[in-house]
Protein backbone atom coordinates (compact mmCIF):
# COMPACT_ATOMS: atom_id res chain seq x y z
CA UNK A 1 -5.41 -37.02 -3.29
CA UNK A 2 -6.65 -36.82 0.23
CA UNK A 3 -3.73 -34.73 0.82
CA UNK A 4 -4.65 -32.37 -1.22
CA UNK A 5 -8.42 -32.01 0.01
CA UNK A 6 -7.08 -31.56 3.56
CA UNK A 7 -5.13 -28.27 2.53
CA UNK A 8 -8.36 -27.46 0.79
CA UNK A 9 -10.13 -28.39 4.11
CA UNK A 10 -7.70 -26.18 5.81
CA UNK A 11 -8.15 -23.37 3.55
CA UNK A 12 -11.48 -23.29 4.13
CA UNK A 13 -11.30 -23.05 7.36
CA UNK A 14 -8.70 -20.55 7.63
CA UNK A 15 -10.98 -18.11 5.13
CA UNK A 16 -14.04 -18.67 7.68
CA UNK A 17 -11.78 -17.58 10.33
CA UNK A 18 -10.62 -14.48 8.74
CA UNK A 19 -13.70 -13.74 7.55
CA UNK A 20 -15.30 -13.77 10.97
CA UNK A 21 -12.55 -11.90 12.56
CA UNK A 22 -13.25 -9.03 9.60
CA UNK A 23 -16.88 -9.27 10.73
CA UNK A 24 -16.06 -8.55 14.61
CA UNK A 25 -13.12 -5.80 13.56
CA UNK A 26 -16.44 -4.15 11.34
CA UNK A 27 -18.87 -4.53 14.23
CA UNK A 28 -16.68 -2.97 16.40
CA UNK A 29 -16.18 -0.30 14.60
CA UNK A 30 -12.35 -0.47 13.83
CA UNK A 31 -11.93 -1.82 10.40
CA UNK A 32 -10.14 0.64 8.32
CA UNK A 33 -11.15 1.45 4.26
CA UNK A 34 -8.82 2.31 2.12
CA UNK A 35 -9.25 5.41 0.19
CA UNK A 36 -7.65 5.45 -3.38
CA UNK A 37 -5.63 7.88 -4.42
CA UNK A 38 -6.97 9.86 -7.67
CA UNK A 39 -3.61 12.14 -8.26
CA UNK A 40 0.06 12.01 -8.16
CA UNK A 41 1.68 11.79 -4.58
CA UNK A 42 2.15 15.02 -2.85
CA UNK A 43 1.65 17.10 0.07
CA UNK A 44 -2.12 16.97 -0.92
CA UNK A 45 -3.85 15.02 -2.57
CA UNK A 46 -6.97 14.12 -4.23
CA UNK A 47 -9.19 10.49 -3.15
CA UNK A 48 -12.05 9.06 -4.61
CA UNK A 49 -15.14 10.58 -3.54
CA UNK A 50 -14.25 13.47 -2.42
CA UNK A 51 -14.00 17.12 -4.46
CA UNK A 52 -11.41 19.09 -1.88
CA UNK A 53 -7.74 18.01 -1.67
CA UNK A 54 -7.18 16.74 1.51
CA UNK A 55 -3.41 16.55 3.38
CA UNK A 56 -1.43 13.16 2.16
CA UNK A 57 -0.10 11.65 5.92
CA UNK A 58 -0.39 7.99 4.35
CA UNK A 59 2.87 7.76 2.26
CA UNK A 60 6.89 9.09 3.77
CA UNK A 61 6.21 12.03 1.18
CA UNK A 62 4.70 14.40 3.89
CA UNK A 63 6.66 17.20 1.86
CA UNK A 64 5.84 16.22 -1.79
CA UNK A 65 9.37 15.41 -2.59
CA UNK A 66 8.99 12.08 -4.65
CA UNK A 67 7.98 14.60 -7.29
CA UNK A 68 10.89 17.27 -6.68
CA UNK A 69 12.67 17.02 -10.35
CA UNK A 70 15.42 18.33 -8.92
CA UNK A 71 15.55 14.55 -6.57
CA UNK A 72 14.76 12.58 -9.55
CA UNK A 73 17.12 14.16 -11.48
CA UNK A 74 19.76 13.22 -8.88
CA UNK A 75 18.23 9.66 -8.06
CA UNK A 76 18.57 9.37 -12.25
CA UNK A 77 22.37 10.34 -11.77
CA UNK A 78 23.40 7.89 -9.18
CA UNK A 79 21.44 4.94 -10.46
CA UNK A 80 23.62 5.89 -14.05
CA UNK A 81 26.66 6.08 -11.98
CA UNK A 82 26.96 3.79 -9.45
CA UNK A 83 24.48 1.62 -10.27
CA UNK A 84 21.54 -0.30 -8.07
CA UNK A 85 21.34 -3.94 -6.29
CA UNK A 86 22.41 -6.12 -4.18
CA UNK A 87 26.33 -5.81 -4.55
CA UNK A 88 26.58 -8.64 -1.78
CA UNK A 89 24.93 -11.58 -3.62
């Protein structure tokens, strides 16, 4: 049992020390907020709380291809034909 309340101990301890280190990132002026993303992914995009599109640089879709149905039709193709895993394992 007193194992257990030392990783409890510990715990606590490490969430006071992220939770300061969140508190200086903030007063600095660095931490980052996530916006959420309100459409499908494209070259723009719409995020909560705000009414214009605005350009989508967060995701490797800079283009809008992960909704080209010409690529999903081919990704659809190669997964029925060759497959998809880890062949090595």
């Amino acid at each position: 049992m007193a194992e257990r309340l030392s990783i409890t101990s510990n715990g606590a301890k490490l969430n006071e020390a992220i939770a300061k280190q969140l508190d200086d990132i903030r007063a600095a002026g660095t931490f980052k907020e996530e916006r959420v993303i309100t459409s499908e992914q494209a070259a723009e995009i719409n995020v909560e709380g705000r009414e214009d599109k605005v350009l989508n640089f967060c995701a490797n879709n800079y283009l809008g291809l992960a909704n080209s149905k010409d690529l999903i039709n081919a990704a659809k193709d190669a997964l029925d034909t060759h497959g998809f895993g880890l062949a090595s394992v």
